[in-house]
C-alpha atoms as a PDB file:
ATOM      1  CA  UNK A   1      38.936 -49.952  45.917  1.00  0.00           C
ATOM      2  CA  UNK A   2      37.651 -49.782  42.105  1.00  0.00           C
ATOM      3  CA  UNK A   3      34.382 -50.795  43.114  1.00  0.00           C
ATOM      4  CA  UNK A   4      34.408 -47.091  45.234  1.00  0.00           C
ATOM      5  CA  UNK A   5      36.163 -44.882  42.681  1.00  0.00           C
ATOM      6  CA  UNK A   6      33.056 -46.281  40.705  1.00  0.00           C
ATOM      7  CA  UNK A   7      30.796 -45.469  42.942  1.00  0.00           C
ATOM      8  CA  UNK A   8      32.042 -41.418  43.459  1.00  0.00           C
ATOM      9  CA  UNK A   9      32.383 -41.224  39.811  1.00  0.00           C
ATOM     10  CA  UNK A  10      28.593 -42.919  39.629  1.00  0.00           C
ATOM     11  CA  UNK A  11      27.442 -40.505  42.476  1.00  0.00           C
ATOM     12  CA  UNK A  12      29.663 -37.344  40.757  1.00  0.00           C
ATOM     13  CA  UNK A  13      28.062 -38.041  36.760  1.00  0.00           C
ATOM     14  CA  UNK A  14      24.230 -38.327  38.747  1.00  0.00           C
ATOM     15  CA  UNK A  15      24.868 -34.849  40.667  1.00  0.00           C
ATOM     16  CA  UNK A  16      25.677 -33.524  37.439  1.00  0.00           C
ATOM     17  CA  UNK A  17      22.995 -34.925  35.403  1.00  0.00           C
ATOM     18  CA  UNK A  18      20.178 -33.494  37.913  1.00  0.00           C
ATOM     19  CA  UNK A  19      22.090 -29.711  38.049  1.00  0.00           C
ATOM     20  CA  UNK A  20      22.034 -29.880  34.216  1.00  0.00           C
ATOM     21  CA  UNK A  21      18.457 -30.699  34.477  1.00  0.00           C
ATOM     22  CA  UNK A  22      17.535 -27.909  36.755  1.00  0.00           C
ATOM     23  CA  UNK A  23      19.260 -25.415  34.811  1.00  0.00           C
ATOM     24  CA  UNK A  24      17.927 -26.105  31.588  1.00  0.00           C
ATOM     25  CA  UNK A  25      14.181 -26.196  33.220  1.00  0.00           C
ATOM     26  CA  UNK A  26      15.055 -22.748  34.736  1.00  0.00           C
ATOM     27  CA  UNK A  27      16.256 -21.405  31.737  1.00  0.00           C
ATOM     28  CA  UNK A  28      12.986 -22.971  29.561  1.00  0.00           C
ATOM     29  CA  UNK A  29      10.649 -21.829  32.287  1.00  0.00           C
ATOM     30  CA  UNK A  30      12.403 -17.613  31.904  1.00  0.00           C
ATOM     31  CA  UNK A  31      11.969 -18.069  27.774  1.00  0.00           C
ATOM     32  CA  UNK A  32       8.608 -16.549  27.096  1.00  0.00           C
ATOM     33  CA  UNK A  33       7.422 -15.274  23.216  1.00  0.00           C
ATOM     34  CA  UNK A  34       7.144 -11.972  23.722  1.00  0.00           C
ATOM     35  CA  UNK A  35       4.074 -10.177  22.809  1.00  0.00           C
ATOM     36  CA  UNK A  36       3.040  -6.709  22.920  1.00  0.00           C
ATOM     37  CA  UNK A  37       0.337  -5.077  24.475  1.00  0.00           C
ATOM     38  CA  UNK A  38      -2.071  -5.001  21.535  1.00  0.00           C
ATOM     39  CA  UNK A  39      -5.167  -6.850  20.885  1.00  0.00           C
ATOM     40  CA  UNK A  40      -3.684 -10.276  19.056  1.00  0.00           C
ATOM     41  CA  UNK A  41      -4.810 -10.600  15.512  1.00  0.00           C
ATOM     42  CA  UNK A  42      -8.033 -11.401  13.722  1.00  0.00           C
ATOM     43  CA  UNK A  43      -8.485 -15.305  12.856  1.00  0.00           C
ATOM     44  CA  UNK A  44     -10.749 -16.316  10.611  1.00  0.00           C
ATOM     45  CA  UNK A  45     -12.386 -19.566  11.605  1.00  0.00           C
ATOM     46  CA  UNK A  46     -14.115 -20.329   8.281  1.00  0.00           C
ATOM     47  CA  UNK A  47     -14.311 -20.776   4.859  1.00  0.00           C
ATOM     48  CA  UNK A  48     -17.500 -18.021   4.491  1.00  0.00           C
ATOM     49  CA  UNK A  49     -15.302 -15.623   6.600  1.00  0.00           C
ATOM     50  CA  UNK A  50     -12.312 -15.798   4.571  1.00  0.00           C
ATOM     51  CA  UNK A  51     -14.556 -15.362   1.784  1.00  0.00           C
ATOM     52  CA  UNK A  52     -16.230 -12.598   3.307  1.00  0.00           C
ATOM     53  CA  UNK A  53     -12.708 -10.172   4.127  1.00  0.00           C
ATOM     54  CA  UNK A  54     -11.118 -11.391   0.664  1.00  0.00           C
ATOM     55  CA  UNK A  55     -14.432  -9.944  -1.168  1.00  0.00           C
ATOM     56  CA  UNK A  56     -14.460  -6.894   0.985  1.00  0.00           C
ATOM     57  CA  UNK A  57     -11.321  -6.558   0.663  1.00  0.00           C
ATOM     58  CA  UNK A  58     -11.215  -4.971  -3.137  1.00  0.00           C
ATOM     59  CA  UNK A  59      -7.871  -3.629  -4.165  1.00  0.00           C
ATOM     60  CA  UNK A  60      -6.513  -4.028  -0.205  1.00  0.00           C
ATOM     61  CA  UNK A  61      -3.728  -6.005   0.408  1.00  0.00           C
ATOM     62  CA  UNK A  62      -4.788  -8.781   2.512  1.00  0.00           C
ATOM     63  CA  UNK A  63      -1.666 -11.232   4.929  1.00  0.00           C
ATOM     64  CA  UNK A  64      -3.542 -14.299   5.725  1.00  0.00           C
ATOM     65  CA  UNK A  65      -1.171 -16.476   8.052  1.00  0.00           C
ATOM     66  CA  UNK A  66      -1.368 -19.912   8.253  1.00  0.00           C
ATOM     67  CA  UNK A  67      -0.509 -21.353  11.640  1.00  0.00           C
ATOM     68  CA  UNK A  68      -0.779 -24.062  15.003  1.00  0.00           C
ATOM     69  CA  UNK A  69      -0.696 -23.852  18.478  1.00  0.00           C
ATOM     70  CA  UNK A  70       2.196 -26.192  18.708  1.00  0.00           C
ATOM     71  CA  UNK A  71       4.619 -24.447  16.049  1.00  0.00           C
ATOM     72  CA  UNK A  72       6.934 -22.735  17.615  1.00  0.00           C
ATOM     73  CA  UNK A  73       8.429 -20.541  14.412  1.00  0.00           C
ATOM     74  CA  UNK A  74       4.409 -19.875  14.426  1.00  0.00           C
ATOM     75  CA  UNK A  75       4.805 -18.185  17.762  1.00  0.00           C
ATOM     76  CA  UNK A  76       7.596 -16.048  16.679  1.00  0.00           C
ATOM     77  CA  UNK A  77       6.473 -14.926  13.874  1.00  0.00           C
ATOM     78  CA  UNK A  78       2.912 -14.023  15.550  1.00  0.00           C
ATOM     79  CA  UNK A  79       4.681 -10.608  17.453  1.00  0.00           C
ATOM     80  CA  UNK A  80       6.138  -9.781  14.134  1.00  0.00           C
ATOM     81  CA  UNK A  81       3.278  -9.821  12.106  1.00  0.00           C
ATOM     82  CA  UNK A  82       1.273  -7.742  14.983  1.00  0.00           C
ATOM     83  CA  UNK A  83       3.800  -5.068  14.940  1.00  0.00           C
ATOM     84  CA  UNK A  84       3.086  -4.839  10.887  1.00  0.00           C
ATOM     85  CA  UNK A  85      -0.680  -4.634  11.642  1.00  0.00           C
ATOM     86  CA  UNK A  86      -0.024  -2.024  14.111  1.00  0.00           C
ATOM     87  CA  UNK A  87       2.372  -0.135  11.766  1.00  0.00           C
ATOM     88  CA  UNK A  88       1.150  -0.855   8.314  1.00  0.00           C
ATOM     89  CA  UNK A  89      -2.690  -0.737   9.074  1.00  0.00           C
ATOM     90  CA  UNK A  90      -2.984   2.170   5.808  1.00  0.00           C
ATOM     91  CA  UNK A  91      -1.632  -0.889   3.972  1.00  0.00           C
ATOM     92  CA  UNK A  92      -2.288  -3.768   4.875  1.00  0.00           C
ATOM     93  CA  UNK A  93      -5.196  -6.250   6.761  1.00  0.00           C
ATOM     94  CA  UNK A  94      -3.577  -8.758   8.363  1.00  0.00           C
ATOM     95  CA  UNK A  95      -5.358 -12.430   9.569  1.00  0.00           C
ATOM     96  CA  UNK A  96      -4.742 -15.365  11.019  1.00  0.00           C
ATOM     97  CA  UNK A  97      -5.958 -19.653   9.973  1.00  0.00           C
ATOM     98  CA  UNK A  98      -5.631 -22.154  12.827  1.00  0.00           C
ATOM     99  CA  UNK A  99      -4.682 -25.261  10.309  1.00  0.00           C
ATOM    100  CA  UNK A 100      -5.802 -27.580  12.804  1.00  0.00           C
ATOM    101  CA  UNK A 101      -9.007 -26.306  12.911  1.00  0.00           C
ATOM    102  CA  UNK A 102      -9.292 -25.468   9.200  1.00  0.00           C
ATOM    103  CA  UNK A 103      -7.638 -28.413   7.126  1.00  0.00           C
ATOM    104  CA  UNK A 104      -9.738 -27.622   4.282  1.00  0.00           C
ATOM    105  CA  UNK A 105      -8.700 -24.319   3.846  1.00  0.00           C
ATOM    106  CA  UNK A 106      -5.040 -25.155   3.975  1.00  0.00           C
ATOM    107  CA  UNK A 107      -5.640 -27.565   1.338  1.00  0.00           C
ATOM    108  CA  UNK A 108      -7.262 -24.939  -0.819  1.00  0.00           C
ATOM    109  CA  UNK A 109      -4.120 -22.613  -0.350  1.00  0.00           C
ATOM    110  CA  UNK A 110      -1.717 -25.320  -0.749  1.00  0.00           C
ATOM    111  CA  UNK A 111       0.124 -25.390   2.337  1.00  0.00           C
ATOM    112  CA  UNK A 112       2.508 -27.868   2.990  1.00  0.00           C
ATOM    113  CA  UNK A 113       4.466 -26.206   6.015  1.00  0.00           C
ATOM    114  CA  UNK A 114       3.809 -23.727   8.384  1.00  0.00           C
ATOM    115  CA  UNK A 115       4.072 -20.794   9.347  1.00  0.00           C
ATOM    116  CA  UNK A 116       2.897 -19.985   6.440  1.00  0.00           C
ATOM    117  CA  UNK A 117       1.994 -16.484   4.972  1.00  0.00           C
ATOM    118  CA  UNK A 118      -0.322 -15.695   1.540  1.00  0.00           C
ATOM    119  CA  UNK A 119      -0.568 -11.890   0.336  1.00  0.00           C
ATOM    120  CA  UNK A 120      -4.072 -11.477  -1.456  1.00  0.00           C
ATOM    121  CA  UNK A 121      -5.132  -8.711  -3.518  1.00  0.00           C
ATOM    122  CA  UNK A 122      -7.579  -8.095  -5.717  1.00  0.00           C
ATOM    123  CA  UNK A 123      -9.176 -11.813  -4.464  1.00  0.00           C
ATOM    124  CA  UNK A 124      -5.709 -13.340  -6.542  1.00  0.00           C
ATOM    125  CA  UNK A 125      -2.685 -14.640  -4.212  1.00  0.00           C
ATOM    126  CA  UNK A 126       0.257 -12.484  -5.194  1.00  0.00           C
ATOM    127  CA  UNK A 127       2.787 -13.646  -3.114  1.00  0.00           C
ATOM    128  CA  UNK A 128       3.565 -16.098  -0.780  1.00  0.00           C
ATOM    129  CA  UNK A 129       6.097 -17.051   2.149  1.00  0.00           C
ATOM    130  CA  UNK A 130       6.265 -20.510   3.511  1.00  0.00           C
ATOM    131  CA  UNK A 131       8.638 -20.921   7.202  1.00  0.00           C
ATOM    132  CA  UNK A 132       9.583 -18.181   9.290  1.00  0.00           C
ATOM    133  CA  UNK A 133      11.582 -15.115   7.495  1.00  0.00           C
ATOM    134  CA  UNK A 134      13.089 -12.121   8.457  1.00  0.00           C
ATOM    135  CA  UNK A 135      10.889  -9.199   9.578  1.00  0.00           C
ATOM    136  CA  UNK A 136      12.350  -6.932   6.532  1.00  0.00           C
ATOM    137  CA  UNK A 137      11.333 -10.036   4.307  1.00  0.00           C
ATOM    138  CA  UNK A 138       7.275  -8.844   5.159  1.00  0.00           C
ATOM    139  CA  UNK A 139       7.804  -5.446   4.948  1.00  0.00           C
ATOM    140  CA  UNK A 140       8.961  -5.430   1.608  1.00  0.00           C
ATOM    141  CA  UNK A 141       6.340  -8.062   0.005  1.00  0.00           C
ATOM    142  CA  UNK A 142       3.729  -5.652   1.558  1.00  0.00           C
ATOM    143  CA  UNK A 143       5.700  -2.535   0.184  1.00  0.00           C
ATOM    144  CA  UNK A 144       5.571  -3.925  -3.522  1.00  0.00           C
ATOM    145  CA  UNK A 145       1.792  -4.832  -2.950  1.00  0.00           C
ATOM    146  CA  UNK A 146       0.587  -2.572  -0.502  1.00  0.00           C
ATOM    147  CA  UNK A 147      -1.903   0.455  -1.496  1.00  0.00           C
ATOM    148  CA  UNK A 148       0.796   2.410  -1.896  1.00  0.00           C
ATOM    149  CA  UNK A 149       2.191   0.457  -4.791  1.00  0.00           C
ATOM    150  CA  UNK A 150      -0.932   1.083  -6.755  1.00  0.00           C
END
């Protein structure tokens, strides 16, 4: 008799193993990063063109964000910062580093985690955000910096 009360409970703990694992692949397979409907942003892909938009740049405020494929606070923070390019364009130019594909450049910037976010103007870095922050975090760096500040 044990050896079948085993074997339900066995049978029972399986069953609920695999419905657990069907509902959390159903539920990962509905999450999606939402993204709007506009063009995604500008990457720069090298040294010379980062040089290039910082130079042309002059007294613009420039948000150069640092990111990967894989990160996944990368990905969330990508709809936020199209939404400020969209909305803040009279303020702000806003571009994108793969770090895999540009170590280097990371290097130069100093970044040790990502997502990770430098404000430029006037070719100096005036602020900068390392992880993923609050939307209202953005808004006010590029407030104190933007064109509008002076």
């Amino acid at each position: 008799m044990p050896s079948t009360a085993i074997r339900i409970f066995s049978i029972a703990a399986l069953l609920l193993g695999v419905m657990l694992f069907q509902s959390c692949a159903e539920e990962e397979s509905s999450i999606s990063i939402q993204r709007p409907a506009s063009p995604s942003l500008p990457v720069l892909r090298s040294r010379d063109e980062l040089r290039r938009v910082i130079s042309e740049a002059g007294d613009r405020l420039l948000l150069i964000d640092f990111f990967a494929d894989w990160c996944l606070p990368c990905k969330q923070l990508e709809p936020i910062l199209e939404d400020i390019a969209r909305k803040a364009k009279d303020s702000v130019d806003v571009y994108r580093i793969d770090l895999d594909s540009n170590q280097a450049l990371a290097q130069g910037f100093q970044v040790r985690g990502i997502p990770y976010v430098a404000f430029i103007k006037n070719q100096v870095i005036v602020y900068r955000l390392e992880g993923l922050h609050p939307k209202k975090t953005y808004w006010d760096v590029i407030r104190k910096f933007g064109s509008e500040s002076g």
